[in-house]
PDB file of N, CA and C in Angstrom:
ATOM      1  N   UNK A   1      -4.067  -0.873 -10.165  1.00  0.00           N
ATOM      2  CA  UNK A   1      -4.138  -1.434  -8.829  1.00  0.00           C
ATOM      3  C   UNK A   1      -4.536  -2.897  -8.956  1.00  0.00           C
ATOM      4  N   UNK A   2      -3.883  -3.852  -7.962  1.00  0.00           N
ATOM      5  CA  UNK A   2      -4.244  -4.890  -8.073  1.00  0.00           C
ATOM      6  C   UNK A   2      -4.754  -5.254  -7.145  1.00  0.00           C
ATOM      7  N   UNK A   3      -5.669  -5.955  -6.510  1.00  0.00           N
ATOM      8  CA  UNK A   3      -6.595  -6.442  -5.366  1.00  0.00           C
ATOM      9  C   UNK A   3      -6.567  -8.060  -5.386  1.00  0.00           C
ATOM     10  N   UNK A   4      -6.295  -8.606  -4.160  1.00  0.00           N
ATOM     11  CA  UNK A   4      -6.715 -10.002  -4.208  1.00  0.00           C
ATOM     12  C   UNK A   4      -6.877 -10.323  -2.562  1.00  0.00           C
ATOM     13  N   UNK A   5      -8.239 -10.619  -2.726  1.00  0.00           N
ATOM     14  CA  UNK A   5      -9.123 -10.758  -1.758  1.00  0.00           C
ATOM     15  C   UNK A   5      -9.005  -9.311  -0.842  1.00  0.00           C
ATOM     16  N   UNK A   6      -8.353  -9.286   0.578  1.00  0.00           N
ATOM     17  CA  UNK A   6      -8.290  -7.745   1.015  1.00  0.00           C
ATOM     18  C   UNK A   6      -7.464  -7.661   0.706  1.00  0.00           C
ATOM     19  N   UNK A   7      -6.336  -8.068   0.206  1.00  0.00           N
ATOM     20  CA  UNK A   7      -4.639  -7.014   0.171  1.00  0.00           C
ATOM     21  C   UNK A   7      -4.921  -6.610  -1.128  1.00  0.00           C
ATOM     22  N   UNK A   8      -4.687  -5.367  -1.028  1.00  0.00           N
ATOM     23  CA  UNK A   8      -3.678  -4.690  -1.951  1.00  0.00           C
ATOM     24  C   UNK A   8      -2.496  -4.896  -2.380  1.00  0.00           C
ATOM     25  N   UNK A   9      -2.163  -5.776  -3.715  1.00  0.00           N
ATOM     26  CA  UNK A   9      -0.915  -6.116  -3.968  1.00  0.00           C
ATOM     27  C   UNK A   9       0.058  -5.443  -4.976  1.00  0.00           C
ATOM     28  N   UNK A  10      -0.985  -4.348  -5.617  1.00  0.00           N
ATOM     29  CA  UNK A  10      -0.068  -3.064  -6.523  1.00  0.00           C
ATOM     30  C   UNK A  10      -0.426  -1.751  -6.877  1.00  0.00           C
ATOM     31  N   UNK A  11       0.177  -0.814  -6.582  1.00  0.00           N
ATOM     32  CA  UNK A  11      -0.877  -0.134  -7.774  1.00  0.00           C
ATOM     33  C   UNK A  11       0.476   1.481  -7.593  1.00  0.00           C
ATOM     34  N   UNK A  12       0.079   1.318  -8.931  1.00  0.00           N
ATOM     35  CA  UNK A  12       1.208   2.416  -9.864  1.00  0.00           C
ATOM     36  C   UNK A  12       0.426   3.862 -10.032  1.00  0.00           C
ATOM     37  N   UNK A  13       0.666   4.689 -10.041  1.00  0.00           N
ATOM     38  CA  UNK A  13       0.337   5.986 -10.594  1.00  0.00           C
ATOM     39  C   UNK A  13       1.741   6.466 -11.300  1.00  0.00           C
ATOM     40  N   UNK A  14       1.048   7.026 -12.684  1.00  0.00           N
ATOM     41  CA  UNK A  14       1.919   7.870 -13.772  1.00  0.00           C
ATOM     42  C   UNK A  14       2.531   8.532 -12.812  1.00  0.00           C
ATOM     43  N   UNK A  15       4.186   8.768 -12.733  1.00  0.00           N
ATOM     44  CA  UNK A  15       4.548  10.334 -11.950  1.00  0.00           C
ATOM     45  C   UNK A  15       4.162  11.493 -12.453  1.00  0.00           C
ATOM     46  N   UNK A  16       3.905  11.600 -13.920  1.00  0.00           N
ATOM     47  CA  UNK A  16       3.061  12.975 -13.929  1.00  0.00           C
ATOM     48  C   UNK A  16       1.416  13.083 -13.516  1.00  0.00           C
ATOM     49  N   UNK A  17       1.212  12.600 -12.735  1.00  0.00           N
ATOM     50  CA  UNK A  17      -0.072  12.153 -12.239  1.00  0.00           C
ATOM     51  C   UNK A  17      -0.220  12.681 -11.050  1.00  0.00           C
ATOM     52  N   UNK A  18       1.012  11.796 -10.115  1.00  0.00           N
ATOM     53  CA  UNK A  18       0.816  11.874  -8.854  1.00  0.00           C
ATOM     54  C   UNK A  18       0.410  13.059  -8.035  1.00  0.00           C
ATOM     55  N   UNK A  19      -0.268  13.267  -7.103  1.00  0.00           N
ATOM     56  CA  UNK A  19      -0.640  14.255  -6.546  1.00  0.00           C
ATOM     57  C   UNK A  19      -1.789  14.828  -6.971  1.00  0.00           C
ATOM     58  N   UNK A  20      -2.509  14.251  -7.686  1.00  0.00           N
ATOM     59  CA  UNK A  20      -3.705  14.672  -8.307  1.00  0.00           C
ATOM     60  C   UNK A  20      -5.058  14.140  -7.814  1.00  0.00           C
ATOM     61  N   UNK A  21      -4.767  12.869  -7.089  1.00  0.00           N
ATOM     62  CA  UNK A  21      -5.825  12.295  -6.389  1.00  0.00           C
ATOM     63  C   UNK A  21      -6.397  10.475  -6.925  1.00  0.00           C
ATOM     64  N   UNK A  22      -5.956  10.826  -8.006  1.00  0.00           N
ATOM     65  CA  UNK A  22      -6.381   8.697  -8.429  1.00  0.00           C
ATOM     66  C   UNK A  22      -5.120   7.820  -7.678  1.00  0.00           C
ATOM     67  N   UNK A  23      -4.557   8.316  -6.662  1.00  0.00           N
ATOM     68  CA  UNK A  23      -3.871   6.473  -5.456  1.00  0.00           C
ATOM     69  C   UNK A  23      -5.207   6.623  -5.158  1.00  0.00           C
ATOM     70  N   UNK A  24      -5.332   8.229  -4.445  1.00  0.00           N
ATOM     71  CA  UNK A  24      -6.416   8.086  -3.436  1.00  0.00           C
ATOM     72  C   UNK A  24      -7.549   7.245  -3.438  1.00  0.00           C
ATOM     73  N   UNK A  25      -8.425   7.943  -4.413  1.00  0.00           N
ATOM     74  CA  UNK A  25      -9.617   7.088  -5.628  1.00  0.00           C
ATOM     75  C   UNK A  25      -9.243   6.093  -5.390  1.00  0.00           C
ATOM     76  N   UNK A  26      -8.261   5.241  -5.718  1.00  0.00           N
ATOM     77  CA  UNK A  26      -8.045   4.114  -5.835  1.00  0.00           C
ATOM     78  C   UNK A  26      -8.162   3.139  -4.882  1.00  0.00           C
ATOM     79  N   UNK A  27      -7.945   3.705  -3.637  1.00  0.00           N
ATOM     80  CA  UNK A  27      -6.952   2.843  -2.135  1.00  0.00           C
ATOM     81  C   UNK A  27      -8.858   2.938  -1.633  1.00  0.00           C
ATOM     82  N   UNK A  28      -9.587   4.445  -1.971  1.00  0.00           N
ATOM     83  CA  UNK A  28     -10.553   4.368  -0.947  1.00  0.00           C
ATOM     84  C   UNK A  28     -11.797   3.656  -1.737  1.00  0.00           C
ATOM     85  N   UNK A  29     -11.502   2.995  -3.127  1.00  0.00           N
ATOM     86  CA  UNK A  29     -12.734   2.054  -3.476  1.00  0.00           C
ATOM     87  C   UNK A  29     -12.568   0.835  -3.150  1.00  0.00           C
ATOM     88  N   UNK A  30     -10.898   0.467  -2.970  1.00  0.00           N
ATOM     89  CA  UNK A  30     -10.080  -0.988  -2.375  1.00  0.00           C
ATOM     90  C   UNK A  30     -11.310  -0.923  -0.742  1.00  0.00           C
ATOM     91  N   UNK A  31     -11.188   0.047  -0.481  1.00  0.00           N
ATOM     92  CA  UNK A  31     -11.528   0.102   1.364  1.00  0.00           C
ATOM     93  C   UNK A  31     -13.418   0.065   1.111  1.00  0.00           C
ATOM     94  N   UNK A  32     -13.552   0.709   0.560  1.00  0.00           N
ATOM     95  CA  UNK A  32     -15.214   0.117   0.350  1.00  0.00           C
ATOM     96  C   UNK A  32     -15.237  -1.435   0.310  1.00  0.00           C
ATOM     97  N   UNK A  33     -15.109  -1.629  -0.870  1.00  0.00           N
ATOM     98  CA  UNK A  33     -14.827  -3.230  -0.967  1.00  0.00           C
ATOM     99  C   UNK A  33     -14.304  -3.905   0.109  1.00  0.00           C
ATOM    100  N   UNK A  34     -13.434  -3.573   0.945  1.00  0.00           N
ATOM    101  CA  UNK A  34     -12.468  -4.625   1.618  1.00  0.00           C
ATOM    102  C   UNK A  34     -12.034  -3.571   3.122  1.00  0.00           C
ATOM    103  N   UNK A  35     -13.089  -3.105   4.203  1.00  0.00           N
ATOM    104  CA  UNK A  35     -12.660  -2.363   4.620  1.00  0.00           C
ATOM    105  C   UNK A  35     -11.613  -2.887   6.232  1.00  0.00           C
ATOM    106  N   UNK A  36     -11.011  -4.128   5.886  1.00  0.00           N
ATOM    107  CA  UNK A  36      -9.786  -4.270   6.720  1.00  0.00           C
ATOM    108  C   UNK A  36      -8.717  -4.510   5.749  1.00  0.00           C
ATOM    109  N   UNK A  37      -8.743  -3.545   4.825  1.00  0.00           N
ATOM    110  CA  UNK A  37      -7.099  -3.799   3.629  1.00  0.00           C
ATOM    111  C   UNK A  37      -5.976  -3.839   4.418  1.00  0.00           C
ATOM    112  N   UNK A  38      -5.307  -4.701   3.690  1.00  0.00           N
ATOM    113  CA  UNK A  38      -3.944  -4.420   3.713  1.00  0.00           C
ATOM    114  C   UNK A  38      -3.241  -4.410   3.007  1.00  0.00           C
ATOM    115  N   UNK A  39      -1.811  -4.312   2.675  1.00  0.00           N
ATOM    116  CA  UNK A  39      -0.712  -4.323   1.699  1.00  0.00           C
ATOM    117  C   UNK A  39       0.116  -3.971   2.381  1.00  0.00           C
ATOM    118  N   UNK A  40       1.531  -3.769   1.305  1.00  0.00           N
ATOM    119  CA  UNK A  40       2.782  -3.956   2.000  1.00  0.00           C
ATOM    120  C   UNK A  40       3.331  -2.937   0.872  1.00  0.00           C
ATOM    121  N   UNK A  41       4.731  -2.456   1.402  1.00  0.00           N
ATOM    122  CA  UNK A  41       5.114  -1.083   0.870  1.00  0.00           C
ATOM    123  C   UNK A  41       6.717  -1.449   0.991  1.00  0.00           C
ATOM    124  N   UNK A  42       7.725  -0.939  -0.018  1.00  0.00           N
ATOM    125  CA  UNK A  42       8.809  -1.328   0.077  1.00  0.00           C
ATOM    126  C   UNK A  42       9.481   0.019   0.918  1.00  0.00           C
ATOM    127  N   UNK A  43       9.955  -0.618   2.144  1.00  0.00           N
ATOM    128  CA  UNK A  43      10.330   0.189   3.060  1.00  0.00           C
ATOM    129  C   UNK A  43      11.395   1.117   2.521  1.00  0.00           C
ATOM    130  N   UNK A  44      12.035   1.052   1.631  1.00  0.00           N
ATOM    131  CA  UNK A  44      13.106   1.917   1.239  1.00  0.00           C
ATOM    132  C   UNK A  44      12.485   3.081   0.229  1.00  0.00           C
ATOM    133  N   UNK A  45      11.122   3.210   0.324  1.00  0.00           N
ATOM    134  CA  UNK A  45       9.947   4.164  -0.628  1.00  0.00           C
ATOM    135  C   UNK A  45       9.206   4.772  -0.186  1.00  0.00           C
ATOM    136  N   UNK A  46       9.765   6.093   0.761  1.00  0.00           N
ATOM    137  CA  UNK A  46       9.188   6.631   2.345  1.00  0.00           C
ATOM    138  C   UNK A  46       8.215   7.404   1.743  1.00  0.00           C
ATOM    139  N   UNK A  47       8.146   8.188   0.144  1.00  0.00           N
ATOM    140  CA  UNK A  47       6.747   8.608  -0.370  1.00  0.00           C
ATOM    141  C   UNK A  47       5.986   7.696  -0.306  1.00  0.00           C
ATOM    142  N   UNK A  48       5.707   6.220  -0.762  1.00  0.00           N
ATOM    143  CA  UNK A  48       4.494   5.129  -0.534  1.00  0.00           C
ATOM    144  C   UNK A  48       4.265   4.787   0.910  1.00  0.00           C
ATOM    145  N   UNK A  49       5.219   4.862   1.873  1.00  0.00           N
ATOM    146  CA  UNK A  49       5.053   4.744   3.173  1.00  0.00           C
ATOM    147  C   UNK A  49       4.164   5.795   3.935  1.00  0.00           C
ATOM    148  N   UNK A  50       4.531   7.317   3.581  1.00  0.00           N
ATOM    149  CA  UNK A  50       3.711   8.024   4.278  1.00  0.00           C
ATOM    150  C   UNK A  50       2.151   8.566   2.908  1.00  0.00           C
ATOM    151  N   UNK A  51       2.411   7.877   2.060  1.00  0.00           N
ATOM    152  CA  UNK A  51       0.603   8.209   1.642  1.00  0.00           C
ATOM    153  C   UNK A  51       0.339   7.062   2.151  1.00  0.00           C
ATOM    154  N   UNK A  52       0.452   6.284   2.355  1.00  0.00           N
ATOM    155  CA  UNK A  52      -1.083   4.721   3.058  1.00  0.00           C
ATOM    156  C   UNK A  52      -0.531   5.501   4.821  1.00  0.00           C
ATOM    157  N   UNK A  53       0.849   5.846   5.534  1.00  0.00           N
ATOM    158  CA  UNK A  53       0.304   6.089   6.453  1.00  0.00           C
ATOM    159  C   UNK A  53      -1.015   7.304   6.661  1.00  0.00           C
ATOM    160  N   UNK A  54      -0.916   8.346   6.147  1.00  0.00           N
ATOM    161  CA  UNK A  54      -1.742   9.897   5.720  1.00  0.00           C
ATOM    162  C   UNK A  54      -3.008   9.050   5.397  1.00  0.00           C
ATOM    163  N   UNK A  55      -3.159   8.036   4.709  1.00  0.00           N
ATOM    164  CA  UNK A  55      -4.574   7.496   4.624  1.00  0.00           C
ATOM    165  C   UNK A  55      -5.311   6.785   5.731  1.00  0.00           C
ATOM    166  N   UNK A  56      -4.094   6.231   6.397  1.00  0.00           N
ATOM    167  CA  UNK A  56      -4.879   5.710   7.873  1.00  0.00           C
ATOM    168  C   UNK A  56      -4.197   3.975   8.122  1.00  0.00           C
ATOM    169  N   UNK A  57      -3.472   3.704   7.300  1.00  0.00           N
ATOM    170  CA  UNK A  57      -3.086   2.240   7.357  1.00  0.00           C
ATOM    171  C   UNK A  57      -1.845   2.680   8.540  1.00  0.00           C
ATOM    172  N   UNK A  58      -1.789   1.015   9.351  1.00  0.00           N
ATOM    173  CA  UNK A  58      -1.056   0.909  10.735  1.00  0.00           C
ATOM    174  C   UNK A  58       0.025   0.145  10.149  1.00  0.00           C
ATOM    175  N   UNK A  59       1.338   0.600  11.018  1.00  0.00           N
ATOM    176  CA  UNK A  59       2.267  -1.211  10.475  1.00  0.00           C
ATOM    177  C   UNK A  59       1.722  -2.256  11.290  1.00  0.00           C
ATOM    178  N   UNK A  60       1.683  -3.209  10.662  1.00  0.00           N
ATOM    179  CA  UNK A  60       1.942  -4.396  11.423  1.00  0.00           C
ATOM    180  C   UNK A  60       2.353  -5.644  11.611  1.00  0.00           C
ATOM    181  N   UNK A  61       3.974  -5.534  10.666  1.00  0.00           N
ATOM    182  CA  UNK A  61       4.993  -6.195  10.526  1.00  0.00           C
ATOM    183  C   UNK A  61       5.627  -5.584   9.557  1.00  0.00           C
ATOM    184  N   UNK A  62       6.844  -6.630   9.333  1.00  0.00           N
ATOM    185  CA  UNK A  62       7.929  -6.375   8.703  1.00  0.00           C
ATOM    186  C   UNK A  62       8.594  -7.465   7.967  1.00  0.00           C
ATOM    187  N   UNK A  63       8.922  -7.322   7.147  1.00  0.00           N
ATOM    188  CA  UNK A  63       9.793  -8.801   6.404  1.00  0.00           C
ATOM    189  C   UNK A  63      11.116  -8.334   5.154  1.00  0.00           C
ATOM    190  N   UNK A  64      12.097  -8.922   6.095  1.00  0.00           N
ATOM    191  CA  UNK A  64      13.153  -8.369   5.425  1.00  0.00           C
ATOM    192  C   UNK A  64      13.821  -9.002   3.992  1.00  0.00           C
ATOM    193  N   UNK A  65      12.632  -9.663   3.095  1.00  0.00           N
ATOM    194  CA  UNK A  65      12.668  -9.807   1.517  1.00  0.00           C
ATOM    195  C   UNK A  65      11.377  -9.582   1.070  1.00  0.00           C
ATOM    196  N   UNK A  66      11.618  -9.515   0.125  1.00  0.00           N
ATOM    197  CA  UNK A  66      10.142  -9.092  -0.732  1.00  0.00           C
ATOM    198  C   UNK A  66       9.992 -10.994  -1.834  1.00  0.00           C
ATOM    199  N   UNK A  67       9.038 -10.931  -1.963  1.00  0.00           N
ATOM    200  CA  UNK A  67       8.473 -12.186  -2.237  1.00  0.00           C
ATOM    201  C   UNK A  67       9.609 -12.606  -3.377  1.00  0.00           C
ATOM    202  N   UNK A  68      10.150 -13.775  -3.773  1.00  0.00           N
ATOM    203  CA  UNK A  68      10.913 -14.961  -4.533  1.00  0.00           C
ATOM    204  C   UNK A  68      12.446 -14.265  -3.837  1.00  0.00           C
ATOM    205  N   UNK A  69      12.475 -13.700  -2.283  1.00  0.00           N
ATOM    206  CA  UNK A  69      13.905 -13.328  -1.672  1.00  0.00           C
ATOM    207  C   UNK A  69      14.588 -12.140  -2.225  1.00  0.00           C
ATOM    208  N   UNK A  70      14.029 -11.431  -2.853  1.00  0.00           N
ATOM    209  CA  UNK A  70      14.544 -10.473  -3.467  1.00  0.00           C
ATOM    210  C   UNK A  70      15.135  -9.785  -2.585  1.00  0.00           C
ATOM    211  N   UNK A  71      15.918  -9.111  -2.326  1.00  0.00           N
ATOM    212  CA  UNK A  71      16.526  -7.626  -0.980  1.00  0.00           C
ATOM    213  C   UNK A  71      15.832  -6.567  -0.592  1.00  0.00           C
ATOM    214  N   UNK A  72      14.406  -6.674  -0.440  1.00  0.00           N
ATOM    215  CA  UNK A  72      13.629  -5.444  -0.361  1.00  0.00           C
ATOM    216  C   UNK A  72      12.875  -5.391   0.466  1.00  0.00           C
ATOM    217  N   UNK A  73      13.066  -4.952   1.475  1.00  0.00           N
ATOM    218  CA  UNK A  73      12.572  -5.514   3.117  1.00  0.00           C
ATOM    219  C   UNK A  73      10.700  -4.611   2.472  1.00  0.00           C
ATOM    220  N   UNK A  74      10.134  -5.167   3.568  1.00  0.00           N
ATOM    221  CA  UNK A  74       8.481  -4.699   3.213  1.00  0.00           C
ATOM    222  C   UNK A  74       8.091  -4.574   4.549  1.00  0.00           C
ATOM    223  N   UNK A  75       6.960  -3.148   4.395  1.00  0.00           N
ATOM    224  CA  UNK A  75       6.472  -2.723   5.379  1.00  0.00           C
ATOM    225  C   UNK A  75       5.303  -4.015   5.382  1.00  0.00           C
ATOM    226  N   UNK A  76       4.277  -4.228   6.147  1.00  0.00           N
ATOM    227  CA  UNK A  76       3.374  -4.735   6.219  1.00  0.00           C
ATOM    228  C   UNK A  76       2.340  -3.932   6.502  1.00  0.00           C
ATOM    229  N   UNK A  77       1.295  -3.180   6.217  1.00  0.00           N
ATOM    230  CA  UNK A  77       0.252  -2.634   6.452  1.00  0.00           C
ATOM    231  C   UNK A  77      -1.271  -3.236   6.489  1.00  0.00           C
ATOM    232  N   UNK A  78      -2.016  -2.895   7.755  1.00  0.00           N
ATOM    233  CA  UNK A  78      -3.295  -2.736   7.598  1.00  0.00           C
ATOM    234  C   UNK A  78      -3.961  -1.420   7.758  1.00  0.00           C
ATOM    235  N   UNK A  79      -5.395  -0.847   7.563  1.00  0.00           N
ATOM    236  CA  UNK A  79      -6.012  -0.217   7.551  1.00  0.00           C
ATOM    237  C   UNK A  79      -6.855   0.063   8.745  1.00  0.00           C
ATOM    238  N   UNK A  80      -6.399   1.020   9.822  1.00  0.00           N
ATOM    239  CA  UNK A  80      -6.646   1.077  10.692  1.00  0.00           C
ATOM    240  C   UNK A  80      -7.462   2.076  11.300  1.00  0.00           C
ATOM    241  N   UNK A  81      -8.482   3.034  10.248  1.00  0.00           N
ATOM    242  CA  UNK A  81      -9.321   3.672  10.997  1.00  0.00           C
ATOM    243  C   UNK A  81     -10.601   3.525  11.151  1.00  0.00           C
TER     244      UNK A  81
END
């Protein structure tokens, strides 16, 4: 996971991992630290979309490239509970 300042700008789990609980771990020590996070989710990756939604993050925008223009529109999320 990568953190800079509140956003959340990465974070990978092994697929033989997933579902085991370290995003979670992960997203809810980001939210200790930083409890108005945000990050952004590549909208075409509706598993990363609905775990930060299931965790409590809101949209609240949209941008249809992903950073240096790439084609990968991005959700925008904050942490909204």
């Amino acid at each position: 996971m990568l953190l800079h300042g509140g956003h959340r700008g990465a974070l990978f789990v092994d697929p033989d991992h997933r579902g085991c609980g370290g995003g979670r771990t992960l997203v809810e020590e980001a939210l200790r630290r930083y409890p108005l996070l945000s990050t952004d989710v590549n909208e075409q990756n509706p598993q990363a979309v609905g775990f930060y939604a299931h965790l409590g993050f809101a949209r609240i925008g949209r941008s249809p490239l992903a950073s240096g223009g790439r084609p990968y529109p991005l959700i925008h999320l904050r942490y909204a509970k």
